[in-house]
N, C-alpha and C. Protein backbone atom coordinates (compact mmCIF):
# COMPACT_ATOMS: atom_id res chain seq x y z
N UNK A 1 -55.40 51.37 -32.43
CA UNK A 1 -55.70 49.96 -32.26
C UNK A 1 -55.58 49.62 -30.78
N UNK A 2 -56.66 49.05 -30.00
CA UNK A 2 -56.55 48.70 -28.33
C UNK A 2 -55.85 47.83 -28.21
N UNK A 3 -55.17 47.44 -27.73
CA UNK A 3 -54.23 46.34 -26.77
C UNK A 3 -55.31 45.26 -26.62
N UNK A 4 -54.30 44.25 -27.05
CA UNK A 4 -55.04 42.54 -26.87
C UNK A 4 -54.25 41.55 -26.20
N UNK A 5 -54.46 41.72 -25.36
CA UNK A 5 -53.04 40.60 -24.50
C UNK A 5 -53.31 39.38 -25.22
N UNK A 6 -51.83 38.90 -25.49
CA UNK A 6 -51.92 36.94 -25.49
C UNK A 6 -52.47 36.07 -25.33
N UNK A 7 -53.38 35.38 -26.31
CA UNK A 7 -53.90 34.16 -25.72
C UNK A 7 -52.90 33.02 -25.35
N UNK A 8 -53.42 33.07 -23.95
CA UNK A 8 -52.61 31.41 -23.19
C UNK A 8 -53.35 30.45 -23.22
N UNK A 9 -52.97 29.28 -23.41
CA UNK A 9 -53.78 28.16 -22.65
C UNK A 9 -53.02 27.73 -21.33
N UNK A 10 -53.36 27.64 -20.63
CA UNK A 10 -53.14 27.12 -19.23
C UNK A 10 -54.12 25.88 -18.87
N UNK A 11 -53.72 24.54 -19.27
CA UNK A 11 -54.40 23.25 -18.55
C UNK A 11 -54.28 23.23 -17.11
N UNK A 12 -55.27 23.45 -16.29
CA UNK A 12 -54.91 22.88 -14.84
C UNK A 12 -55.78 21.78 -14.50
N UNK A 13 -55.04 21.13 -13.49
CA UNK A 13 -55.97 20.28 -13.06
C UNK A 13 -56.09 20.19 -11.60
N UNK A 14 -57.19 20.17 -11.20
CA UNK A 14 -57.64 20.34 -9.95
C UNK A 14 -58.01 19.01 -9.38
N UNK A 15 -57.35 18.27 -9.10
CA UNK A 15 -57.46 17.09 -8.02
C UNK A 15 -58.34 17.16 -6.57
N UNK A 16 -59.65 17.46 -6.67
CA UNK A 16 -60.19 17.94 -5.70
C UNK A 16 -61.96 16.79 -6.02
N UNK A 17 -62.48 16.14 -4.31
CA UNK A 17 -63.82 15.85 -4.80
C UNK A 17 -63.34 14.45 -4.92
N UNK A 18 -62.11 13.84 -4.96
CA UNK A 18 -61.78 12.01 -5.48
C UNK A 18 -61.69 11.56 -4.33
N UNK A 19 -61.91 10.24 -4.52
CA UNK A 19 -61.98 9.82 -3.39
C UNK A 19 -60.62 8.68 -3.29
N UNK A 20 -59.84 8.92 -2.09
CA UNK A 20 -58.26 8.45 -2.00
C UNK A 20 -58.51 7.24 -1.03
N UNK A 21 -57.65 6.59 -1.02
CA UNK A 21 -56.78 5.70 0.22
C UNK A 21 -56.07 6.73 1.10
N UNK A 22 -55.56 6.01 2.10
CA UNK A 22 -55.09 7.13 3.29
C UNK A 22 -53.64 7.40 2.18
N UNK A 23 -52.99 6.72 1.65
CA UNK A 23 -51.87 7.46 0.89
C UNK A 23 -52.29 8.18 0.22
N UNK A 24 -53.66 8.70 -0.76
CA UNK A 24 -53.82 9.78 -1.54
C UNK A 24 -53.14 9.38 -2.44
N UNK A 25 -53.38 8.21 -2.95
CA UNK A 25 -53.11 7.38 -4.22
C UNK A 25 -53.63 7.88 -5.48
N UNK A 26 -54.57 8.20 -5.41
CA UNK A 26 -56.00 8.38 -6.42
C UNK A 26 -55.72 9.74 -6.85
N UNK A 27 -55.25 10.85 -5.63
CA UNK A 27 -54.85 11.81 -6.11
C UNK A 27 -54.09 12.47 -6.59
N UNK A 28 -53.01 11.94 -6.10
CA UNK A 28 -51.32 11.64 -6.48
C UNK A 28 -51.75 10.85 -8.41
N UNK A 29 -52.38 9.83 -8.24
CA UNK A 29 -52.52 9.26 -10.10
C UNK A 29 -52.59 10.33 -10.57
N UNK A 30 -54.14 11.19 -10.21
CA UNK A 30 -54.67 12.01 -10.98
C UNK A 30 -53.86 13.24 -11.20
N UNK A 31 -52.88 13.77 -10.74
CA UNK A 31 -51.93 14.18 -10.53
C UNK A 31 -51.12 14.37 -11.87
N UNK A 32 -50.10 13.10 -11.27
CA UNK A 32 -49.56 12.28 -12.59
C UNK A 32 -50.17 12.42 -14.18
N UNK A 33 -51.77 12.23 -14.03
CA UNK A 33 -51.98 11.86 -15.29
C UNK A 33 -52.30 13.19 -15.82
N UNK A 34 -52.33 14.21 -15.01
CA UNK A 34 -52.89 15.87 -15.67
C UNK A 34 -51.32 15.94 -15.87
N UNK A 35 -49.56 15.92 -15.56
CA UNK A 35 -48.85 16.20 -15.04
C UNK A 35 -48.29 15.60 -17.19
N UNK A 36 -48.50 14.25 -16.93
CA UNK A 36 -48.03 13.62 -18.22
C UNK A 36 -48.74 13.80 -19.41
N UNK A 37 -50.29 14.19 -19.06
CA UNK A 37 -51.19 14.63 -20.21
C UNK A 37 -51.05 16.55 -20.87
N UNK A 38 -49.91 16.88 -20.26
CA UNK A 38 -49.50 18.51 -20.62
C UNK A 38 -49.92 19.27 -19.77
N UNK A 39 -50.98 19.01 -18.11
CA UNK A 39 -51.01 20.18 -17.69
C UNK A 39 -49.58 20.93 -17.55
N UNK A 40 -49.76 22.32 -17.09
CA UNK A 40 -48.88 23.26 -16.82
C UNK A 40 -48.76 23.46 -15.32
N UNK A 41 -49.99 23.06 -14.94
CA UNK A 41 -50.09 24.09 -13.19
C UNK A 41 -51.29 22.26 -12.87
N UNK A 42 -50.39 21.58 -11.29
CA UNK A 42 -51.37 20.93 -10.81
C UNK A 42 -51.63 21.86 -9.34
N UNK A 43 -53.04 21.67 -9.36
CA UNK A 43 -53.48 22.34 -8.11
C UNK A 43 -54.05 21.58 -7.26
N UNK A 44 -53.62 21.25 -6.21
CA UNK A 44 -53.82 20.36 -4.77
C UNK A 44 -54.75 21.67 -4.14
N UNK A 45 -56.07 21.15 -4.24
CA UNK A 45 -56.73 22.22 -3.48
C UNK A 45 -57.85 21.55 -2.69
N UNK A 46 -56.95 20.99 -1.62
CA UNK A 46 -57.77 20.04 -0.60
C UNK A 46 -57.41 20.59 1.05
N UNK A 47 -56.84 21.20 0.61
CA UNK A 47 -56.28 22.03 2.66
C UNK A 47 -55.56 21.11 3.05
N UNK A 48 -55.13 19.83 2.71
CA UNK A 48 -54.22 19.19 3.60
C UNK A 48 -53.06 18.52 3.03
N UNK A 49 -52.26 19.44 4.24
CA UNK A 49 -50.73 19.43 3.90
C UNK A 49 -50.21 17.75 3.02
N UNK A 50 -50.64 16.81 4.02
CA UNK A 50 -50.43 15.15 3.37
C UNK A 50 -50.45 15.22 1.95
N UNK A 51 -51.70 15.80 1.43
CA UNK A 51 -51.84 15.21 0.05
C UNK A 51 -50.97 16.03 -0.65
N UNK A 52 -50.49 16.99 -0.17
CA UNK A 52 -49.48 17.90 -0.92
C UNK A 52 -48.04 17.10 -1.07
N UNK A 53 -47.86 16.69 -0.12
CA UNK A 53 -46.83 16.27 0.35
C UNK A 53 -46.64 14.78 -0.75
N UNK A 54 -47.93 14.01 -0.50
CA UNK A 54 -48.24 12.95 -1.00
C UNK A 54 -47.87 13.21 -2.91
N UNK A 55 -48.37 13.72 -3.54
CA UNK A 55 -48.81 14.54 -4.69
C UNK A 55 -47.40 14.87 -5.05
N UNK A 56 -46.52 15.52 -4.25
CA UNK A 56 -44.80 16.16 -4.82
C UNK A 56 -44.43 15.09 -5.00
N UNK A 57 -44.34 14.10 -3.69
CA UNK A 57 -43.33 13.02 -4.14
C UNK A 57 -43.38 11.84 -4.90
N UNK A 58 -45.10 11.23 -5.74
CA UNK A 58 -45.04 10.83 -6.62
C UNK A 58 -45.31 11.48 -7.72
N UNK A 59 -45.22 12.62 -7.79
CA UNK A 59 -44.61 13.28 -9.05
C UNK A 59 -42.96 13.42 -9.36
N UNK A 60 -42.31 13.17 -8.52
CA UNK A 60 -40.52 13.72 -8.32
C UNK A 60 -40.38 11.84 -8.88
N UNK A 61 -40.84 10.88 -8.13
CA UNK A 61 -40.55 9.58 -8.60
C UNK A 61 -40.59 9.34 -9.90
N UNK A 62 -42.10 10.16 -10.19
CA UNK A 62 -42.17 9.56 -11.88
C UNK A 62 -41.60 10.59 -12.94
N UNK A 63 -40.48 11.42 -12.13
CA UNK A 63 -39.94 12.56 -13.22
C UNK A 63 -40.63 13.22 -13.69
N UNK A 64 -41.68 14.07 -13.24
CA UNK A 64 -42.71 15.04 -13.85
C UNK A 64 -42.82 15.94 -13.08
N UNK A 65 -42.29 16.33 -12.03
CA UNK A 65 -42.42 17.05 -11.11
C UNK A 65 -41.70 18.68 -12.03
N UNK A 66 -40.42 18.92 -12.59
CA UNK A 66 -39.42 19.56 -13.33
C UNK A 66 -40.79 20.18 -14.41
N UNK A 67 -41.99 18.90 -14.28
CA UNK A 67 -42.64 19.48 -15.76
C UNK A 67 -44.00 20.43 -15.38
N UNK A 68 -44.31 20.95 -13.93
CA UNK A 68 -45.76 21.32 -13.40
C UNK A 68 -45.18 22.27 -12.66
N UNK A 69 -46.09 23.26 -12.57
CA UNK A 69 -46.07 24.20 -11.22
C UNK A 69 -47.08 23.43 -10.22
N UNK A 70 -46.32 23.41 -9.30
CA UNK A 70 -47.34 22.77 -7.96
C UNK A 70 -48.22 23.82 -7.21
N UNK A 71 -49.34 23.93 -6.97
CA UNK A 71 -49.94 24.97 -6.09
C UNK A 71 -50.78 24.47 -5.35
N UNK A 72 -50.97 24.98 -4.04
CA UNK A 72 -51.77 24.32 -3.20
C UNK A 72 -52.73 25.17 -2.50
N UNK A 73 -54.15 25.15 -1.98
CA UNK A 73 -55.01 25.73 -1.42
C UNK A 73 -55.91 25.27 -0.38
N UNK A 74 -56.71 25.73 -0.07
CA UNK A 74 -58.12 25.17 0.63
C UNK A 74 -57.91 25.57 2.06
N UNK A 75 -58.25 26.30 2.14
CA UNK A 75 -58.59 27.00 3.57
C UNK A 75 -56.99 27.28 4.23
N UNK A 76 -56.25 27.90 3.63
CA UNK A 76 -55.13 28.24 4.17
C UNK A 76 -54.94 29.25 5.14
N UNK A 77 -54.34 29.24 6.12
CA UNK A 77 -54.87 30.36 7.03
C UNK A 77 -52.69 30.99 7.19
N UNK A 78 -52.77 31.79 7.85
CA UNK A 78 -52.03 32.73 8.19
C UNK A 78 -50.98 31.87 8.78
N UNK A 79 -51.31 30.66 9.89
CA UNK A 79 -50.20 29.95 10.55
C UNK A 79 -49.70 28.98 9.64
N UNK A 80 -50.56 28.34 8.48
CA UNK A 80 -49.78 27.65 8.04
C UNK A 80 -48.82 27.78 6.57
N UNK A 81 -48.52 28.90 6.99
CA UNK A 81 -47.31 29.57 5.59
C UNK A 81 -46.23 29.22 6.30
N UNK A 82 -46.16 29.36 7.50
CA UNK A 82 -44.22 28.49 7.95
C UNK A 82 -44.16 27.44 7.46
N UNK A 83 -45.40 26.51 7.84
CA UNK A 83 -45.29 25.28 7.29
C UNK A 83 -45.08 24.80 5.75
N UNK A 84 -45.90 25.52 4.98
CA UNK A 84 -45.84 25.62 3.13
C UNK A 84 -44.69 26.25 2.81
N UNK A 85 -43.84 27.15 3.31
CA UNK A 85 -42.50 27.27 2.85
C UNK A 85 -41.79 26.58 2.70
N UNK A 86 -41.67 25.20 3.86
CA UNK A 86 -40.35 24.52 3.79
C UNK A 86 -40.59 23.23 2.57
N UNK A 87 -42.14 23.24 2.34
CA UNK A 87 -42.43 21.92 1.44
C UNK A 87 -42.34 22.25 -0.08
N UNK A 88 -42.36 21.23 -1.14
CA UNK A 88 -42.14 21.52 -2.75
C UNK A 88 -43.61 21.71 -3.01
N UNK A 89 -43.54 23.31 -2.79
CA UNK A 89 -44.70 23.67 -3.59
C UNK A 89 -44.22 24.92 -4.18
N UNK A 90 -44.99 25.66 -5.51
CA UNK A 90 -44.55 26.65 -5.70
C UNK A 90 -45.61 27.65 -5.68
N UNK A 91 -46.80 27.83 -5.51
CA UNK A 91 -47.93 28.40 -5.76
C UNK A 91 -48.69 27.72 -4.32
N UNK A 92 -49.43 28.94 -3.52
CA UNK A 92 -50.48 28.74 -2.07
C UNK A 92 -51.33 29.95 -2.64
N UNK A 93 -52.65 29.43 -2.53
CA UNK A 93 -53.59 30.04 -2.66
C UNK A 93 -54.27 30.35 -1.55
N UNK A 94 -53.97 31.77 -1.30
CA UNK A 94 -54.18 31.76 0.31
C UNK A 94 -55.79 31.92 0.57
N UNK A 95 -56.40 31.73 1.46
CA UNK A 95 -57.44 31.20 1.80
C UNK A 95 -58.66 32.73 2.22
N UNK A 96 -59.59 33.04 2.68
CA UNK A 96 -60.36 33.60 3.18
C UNK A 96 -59.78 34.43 4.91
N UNK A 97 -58.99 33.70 5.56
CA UNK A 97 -58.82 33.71 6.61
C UNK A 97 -57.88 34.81 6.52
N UNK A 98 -56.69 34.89 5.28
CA UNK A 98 -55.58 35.63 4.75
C UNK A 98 -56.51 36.59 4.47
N UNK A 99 -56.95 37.08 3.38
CA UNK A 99 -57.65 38.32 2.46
C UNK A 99 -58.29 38.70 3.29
N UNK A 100 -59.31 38.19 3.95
CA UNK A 100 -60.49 38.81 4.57
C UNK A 100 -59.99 39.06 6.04
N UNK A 101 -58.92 39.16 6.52
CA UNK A 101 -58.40 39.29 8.14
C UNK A 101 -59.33 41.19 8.23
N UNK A 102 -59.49 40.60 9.47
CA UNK A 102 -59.81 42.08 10.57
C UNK A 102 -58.71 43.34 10.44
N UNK A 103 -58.84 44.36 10.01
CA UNK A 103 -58.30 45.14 10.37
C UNK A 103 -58.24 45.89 11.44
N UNK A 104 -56.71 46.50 11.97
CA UNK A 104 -56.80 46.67 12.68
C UNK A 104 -56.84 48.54 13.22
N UNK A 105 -58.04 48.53 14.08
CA UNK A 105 -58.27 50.17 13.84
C UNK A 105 -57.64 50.94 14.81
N UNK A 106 -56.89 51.61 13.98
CA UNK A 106 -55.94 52.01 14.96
C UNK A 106 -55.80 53.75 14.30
N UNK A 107 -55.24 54.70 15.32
CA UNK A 107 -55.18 56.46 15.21
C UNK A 107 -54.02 56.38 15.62
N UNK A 108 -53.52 57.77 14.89
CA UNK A 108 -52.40 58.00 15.68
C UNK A 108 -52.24 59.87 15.79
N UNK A 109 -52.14 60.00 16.90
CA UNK A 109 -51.94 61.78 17.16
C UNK A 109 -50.81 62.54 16.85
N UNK A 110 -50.42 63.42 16.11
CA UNK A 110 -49.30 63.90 16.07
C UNK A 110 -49.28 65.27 16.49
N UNK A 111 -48.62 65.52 17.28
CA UNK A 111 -48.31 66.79 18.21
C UNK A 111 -46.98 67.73 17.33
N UNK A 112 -47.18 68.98 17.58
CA UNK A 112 -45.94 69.71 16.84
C UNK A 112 -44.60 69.77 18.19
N UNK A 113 -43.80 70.65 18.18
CA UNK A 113 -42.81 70.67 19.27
C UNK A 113 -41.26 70.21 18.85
N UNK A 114 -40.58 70.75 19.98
CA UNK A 114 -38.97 70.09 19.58
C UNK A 114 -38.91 68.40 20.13
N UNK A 115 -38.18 67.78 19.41
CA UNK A 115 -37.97 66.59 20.82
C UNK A 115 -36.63 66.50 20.85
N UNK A 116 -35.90 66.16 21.77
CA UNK A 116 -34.53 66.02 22.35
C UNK A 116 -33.74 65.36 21.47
């Protein structure tokens, strides 16, 4: 008999595309209302830190914060993971700039011999 992993449901909601006030009111609601309607995972996937920021702390006000994984995305690049560490998020979806980096081409020679 083959292996059938678990069906999950996972509600997310993607707060992305609305159109906010400079507080990110609209998105922060929409937030809330995926947050109180059973999502599991809200995803802030707008690239900017504010609405993340915006988004945690009226979720922590209205006690729902304990009830979502927070994750955040949209063009995340390499410098700003110092910054996403120190904030309430738990999930960064790191961006194009992360995955797709340049490698770097590099050789290396190894010689036989004693060394000191």
């Amino acid at each position: 008999m083959a292996y059938e992993p678990p069906v999950t449901s996972w509600p997310i909601c993607r707060p992305v595309g609305r159109s906010s006030n400079s507080a990110g009111e609209t998105l922060a609601s929409d937030a809330c209302a995926a947050a109180a309607g059973g999502a599991q995972v809200v995803f802030v996937d707008t690239g900017q830190v504010g609405d993340l920021e915006q988004v945690a702390g009226v979720l922590r006000a209205r006690g729902l914060r304990d009830k979502v994984e927070l994750a955040f995305g949209g063009g995340v690049e390499l410098a700003d993971l110092d910054t996403l560490r120190t904030l309430d998020v738990d999930t960064v979806d790191v961006g194009r700039a992360i995955v797709d980096a340049p490698l770097l081409d590099m050789s290396l020679r190894v010689t036989g011999g004693d060394t000191p």
